[in-house]
PDB file of N, CA and C in Angstrom:
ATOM      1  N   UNK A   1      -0.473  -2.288  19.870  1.00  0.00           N
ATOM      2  CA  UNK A   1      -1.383  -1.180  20.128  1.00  0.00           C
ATOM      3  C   UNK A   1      -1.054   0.022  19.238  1.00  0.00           C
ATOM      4  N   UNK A   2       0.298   0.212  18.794  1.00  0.00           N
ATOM      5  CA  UNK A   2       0.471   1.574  18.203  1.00  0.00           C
ATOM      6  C   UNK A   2       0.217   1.249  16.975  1.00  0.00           C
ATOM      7  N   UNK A   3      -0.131   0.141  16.009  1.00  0.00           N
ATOM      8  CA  UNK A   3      -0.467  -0.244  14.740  1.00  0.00           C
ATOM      9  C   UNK A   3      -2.353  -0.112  14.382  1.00  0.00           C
ATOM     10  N   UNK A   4      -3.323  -0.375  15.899  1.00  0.00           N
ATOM     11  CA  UNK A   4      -4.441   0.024  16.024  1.00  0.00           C
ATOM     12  C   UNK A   4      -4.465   1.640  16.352  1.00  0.00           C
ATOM     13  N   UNK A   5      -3.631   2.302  16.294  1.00  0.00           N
ATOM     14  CA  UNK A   5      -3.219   4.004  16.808  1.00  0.00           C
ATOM     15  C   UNK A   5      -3.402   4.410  15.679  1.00  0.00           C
ATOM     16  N   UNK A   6      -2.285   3.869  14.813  1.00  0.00           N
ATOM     17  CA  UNK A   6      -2.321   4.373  13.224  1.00  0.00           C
ATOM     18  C   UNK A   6      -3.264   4.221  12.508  1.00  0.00           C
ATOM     19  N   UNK A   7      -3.379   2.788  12.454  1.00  0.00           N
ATOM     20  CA  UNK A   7      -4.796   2.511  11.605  1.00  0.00           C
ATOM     21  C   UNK A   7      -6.221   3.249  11.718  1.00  0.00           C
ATOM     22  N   UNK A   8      -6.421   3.606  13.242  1.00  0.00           N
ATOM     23  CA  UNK A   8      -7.715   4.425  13.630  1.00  0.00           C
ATOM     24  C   UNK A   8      -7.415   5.848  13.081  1.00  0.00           C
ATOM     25  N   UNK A   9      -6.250   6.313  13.378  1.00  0.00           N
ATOM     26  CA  UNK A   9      -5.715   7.782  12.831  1.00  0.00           C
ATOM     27  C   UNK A   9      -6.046   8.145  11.361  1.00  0.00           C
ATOM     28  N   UNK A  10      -5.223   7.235  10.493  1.00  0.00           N
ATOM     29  CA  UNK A  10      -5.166   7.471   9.046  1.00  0.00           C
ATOM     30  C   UNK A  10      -6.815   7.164   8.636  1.00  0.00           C
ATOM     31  N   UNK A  11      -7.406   6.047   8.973  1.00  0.00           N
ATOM     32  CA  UNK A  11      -8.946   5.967   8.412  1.00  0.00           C
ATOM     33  C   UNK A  11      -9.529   7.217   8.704  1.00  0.00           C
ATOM     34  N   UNK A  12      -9.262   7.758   9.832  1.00  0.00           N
ATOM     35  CA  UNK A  12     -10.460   9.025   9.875  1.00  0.00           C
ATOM     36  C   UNK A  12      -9.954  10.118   9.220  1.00  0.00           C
ATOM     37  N   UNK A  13      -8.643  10.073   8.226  1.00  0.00           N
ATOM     38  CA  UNK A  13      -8.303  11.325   7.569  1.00  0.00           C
ATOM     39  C   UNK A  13      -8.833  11.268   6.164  1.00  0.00           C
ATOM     40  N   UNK A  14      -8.700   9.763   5.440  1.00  0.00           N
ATOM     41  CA  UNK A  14      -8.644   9.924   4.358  1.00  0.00           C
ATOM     42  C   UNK A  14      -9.849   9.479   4.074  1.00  0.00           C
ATOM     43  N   UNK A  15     -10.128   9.032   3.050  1.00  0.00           N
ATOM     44  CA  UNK A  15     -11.510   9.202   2.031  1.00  0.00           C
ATOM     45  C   UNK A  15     -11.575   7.710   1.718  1.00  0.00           C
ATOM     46  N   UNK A  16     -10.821   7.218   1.938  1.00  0.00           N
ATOM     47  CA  UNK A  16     -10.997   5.493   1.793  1.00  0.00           C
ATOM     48  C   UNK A  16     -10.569   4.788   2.206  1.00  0.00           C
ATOM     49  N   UNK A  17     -11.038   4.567   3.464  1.00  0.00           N
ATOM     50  CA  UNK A  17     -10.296   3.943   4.438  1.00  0.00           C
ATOM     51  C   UNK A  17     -10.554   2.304   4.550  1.00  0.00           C
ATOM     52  N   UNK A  18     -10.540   1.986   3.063  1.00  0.00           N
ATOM     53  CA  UNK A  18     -10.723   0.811   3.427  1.00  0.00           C
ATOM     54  C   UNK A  18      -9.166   0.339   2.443  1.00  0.00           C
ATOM     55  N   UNK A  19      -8.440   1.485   1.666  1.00  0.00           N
ATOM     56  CA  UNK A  19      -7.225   1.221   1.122  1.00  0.00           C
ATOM     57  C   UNK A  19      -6.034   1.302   2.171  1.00  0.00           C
ATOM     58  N   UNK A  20      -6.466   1.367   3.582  1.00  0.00           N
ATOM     59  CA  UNK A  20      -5.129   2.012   4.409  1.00  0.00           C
ATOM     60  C   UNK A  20      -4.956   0.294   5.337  1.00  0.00           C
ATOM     61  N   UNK A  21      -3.665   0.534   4.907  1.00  0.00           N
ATOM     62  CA  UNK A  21      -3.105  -0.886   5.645  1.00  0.00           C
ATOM     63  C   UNK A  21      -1.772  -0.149   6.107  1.00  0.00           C
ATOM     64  N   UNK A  22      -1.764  -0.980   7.485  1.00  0.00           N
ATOM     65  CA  UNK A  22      -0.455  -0.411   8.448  1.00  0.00           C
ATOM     66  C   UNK A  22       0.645  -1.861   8.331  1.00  0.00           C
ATOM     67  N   UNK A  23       1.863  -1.605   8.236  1.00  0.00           N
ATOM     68  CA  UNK A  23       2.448  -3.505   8.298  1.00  0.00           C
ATOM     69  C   UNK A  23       3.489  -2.643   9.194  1.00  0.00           C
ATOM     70  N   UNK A  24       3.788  -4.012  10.193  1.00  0.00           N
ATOM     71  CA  UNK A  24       5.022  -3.471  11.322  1.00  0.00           C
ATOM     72  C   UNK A  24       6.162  -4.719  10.757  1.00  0.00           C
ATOM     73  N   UNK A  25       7.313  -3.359  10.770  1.00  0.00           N
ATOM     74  CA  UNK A  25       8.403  -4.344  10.734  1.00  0.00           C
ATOM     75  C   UNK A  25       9.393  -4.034  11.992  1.00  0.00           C
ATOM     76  N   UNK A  26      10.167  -5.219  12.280  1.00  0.00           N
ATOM     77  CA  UNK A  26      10.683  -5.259  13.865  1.00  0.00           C
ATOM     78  C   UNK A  26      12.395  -4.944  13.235  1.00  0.00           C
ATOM     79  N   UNK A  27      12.693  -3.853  13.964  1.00  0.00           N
ATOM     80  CA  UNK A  27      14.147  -3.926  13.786  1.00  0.00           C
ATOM     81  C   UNK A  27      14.781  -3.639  15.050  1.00  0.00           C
ATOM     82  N   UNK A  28      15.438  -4.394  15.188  1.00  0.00           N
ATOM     83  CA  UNK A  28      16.381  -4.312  16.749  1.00  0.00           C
ATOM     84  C   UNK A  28      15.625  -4.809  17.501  1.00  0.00           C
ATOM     85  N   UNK A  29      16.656  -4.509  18.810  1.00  0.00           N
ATOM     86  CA  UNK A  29      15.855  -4.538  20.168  1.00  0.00           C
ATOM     87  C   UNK A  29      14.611  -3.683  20.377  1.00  0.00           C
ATOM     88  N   UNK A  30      13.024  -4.204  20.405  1.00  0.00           N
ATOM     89  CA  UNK A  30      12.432  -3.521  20.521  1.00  0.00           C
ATOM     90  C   UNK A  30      11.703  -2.112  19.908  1.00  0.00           C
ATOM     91  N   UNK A  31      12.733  -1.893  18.603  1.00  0.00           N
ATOM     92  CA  UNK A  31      12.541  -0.827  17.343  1.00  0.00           C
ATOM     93  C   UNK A  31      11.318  -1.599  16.911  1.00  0.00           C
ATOM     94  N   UNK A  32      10.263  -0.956  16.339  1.00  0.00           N
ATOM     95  CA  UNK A  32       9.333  -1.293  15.235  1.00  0.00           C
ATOM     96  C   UNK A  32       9.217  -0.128  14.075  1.00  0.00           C
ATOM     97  N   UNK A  33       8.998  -0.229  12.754  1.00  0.00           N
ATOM     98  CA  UNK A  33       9.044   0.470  11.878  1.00  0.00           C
ATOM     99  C   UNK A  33       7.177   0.235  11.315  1.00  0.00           C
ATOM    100  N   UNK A  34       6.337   0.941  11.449  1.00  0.00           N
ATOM    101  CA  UNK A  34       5.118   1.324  10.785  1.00  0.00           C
ATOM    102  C   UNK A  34       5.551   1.398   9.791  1.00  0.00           C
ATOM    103  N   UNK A  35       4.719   0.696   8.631  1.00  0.00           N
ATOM    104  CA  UNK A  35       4.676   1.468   7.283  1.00  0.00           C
ATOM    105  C   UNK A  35       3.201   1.494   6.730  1.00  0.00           C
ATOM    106  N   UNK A  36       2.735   2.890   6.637  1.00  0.00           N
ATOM    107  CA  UNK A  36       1.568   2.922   5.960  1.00  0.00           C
ATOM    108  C   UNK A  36       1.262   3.535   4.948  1.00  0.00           C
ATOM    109  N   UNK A  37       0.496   2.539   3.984  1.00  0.00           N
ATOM    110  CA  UNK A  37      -0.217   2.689   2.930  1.00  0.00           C
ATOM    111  C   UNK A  37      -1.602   3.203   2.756  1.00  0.00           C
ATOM    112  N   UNK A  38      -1.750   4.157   2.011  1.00  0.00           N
ATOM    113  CA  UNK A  38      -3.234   4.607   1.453  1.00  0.00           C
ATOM    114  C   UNK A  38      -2.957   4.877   0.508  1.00  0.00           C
ATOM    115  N   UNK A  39      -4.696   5.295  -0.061  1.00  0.00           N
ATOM    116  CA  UNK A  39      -4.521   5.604  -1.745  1.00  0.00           C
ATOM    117  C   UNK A  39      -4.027   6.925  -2.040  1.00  0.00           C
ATOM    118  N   UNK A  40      -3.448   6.276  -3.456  1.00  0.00           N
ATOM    119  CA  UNK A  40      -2.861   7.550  -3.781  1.00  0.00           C
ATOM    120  C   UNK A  40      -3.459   9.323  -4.072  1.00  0.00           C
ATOM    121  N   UNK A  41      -4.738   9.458  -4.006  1.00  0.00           N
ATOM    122  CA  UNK A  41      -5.338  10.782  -4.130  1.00  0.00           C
ATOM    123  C   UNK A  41      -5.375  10.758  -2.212  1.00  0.00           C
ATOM    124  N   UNK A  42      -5.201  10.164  -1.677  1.00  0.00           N
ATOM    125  CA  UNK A  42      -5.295  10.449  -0.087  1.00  0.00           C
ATOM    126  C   UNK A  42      -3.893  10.659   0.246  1.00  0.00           C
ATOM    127  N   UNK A  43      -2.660  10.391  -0.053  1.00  0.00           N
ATOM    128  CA  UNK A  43      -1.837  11.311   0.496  1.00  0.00           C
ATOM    129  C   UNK A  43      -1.772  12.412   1.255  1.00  0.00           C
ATOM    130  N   UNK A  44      -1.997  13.543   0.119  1.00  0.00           N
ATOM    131  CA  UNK A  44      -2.300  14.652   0.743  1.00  0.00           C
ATOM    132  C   UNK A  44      -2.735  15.225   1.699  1.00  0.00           C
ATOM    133  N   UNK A  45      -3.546  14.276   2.335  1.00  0.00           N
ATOM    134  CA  UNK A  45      -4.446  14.387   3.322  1.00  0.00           C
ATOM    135  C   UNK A  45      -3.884  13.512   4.815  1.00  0.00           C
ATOM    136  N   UNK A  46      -2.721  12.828   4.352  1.00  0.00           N
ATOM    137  CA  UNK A  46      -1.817  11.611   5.502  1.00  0.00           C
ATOM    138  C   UNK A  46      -0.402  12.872   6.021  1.00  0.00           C
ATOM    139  N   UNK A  47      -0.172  13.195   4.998  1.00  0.00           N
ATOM    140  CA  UNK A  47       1.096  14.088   5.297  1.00  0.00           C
ATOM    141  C   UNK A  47       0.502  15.595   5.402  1.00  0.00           C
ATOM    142  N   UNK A  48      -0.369  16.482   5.025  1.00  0.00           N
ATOM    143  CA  UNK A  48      -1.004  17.418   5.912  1.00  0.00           C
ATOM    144  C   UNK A  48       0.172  18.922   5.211  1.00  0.00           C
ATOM    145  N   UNK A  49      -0.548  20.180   4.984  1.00  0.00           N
ATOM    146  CA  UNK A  49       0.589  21.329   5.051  1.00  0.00           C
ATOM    147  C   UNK A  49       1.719  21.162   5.816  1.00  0.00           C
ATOM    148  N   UNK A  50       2.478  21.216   4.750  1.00  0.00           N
ATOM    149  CA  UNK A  50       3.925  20.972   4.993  1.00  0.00           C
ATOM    150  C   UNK A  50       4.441  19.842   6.186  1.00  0.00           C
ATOM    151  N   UNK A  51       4.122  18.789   5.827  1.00  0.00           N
ATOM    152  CA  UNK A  51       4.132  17.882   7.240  1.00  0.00           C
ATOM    153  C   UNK A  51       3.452  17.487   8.271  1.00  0.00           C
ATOM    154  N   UNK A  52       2.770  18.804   8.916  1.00  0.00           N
ATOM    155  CA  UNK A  52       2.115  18.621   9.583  1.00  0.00           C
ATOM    156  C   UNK A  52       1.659  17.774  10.237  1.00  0.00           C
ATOM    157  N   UNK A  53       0.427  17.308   9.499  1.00  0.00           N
ATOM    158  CA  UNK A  53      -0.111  15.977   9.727  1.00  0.00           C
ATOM    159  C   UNK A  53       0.751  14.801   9.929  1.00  0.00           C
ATOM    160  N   UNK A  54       1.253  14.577   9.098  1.00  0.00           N
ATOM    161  CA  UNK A  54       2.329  13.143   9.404  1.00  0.00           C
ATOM    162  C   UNK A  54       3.453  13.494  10.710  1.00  0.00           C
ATOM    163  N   UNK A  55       3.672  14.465  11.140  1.00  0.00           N
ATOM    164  CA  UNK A  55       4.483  14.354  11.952  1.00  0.00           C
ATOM    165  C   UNK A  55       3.403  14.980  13.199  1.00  0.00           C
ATOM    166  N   UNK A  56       2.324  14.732  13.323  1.00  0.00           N
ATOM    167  CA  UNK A  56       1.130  14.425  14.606  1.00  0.00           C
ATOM    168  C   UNK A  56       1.459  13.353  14.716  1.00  0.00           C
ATOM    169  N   UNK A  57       0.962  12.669  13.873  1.00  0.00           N
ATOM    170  CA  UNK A  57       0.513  10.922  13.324  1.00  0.00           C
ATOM    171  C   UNK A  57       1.832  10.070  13.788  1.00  0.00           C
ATOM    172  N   UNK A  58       3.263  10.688  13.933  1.00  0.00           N
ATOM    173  CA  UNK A  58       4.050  10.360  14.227  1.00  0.00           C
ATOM    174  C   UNK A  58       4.071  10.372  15.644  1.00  0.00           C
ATOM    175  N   UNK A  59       3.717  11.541  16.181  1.00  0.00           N
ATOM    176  CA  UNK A  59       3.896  12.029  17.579  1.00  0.00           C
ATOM    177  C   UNK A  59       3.066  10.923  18.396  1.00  0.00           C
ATOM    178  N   UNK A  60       2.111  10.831  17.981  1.00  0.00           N
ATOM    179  CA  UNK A  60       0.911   9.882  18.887  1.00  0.00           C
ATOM    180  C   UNK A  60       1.332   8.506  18.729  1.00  0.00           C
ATOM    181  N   UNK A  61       1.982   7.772  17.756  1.00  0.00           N
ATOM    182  CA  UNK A  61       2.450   6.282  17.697  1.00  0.00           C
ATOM    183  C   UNK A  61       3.476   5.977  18.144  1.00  0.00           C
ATOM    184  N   UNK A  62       4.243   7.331  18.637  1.00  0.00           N
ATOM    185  CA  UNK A  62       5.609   7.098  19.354  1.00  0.00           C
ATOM    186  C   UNK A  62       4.842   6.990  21.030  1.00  0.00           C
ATOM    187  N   UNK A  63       3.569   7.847  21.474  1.00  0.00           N
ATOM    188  CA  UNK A  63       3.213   8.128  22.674  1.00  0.00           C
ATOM    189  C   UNK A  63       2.655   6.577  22.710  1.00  0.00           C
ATOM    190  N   UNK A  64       2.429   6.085  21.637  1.00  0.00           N
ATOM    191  CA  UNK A  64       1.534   4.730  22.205  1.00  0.00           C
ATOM    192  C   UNK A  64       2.517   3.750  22.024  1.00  0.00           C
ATOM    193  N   UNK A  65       3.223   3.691  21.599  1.00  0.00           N
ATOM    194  CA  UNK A  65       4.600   2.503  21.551  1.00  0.00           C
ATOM    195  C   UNK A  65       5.148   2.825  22.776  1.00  0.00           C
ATOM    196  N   UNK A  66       5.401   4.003  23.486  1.00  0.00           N
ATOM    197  CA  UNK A  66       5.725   4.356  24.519  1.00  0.00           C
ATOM    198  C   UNK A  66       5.538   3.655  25.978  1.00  0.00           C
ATOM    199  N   UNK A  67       4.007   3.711  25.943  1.00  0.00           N
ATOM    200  CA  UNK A  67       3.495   3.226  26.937  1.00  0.00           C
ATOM    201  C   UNK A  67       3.696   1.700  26.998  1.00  0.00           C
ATOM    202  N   UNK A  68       3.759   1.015  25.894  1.00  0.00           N
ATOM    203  CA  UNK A  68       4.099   0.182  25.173  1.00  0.00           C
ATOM    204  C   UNK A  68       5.451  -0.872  25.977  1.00  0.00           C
ATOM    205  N   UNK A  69       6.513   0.167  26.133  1.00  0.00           N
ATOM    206  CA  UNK A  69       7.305   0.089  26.279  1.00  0.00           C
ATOM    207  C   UNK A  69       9.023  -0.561  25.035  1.00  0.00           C
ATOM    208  N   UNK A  70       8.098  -0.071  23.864  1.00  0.00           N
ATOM    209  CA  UNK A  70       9.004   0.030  22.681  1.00  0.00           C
ATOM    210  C   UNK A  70       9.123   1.215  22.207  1.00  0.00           C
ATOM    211  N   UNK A  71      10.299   1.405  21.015  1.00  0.00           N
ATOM    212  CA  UNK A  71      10.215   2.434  20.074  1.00  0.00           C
ATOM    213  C   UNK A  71       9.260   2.234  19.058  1.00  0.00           C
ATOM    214  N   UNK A  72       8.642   2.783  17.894  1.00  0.00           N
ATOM    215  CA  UNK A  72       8.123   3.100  16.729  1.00  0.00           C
ATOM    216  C   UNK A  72       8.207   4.256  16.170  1.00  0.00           C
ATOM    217  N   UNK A  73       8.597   4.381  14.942  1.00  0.00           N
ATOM    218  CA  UNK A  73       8.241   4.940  13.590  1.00  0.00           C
ATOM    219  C   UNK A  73       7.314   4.702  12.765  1.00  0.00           C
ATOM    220  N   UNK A  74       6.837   5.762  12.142  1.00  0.00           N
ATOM    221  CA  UNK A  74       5.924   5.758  10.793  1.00  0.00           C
ATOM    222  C   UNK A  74       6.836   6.037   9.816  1.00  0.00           C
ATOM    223  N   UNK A  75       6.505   5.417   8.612  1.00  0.00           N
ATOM    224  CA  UNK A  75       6.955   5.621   7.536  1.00  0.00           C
ATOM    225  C   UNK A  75       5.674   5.257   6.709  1.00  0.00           C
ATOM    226  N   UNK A  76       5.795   6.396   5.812  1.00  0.00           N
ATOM    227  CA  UNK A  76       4.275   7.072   4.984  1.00  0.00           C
ATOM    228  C   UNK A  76       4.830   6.464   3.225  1.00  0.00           C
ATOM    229  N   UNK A  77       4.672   5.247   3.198  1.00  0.00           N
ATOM    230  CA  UNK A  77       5.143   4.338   1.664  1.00  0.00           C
ATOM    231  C   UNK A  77       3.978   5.000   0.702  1.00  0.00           C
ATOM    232  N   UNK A  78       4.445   4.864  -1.152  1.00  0.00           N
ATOM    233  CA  UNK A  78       3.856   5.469  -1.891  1.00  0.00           C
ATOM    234  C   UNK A  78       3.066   3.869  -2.530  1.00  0.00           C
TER     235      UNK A  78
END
C-alpha cells in the first residue's frame, strides 16, 4: 500500500508521470526501502524548496507503512 501512496503522490507533482516508477526493496525485519524515480527536469518538483516536498512525501509513506504495520523509507534516486 505505501508503494501505491508514493506512486499516486509523485504522479500528481510532476509533469510526466508516466516516467515515475517506485521499486521496494526489503531490508530486515519488516524495513522496506522506496526508491523513486522520475524524470530528470521533474526533480525539482519531487524534492520541493529546500526539502520540503520530499520530506511530506516521506511523512505520508511512513503513515501508510504504518498502518501497514512495517517501516518504510523513500529514497529520491537520480
Amino acid at each position: 500500500m505505501s508503494e501505491q501512496v508514493l506512486s499516486y503522490l509523485a504522479k500528481s507533482l510532476v509533469d510526466r508521470p508516466d516516467d515515475v516508477s517506485v521499486t521496494a526493496v526489503e531490508e530486515g525485519e519488516g524495513d522496506i526501502v522506496l526508491e523513486l524515480r522520475v524524470h530528470p527536469e521533474d526533480m525539482g518538483k519531487v524534492i520541493g524548496k529546500r526539502g520540503r516536498t520530499a520530506k511530506a512525501l516521506r511523512t505520508m509513506v511512513k503513515a501508510a507503512a504504518t498502518r501497514e504495520g512495517t517501516n518504510a523509507t523513500v529514497e529520491i534516486v537520480e
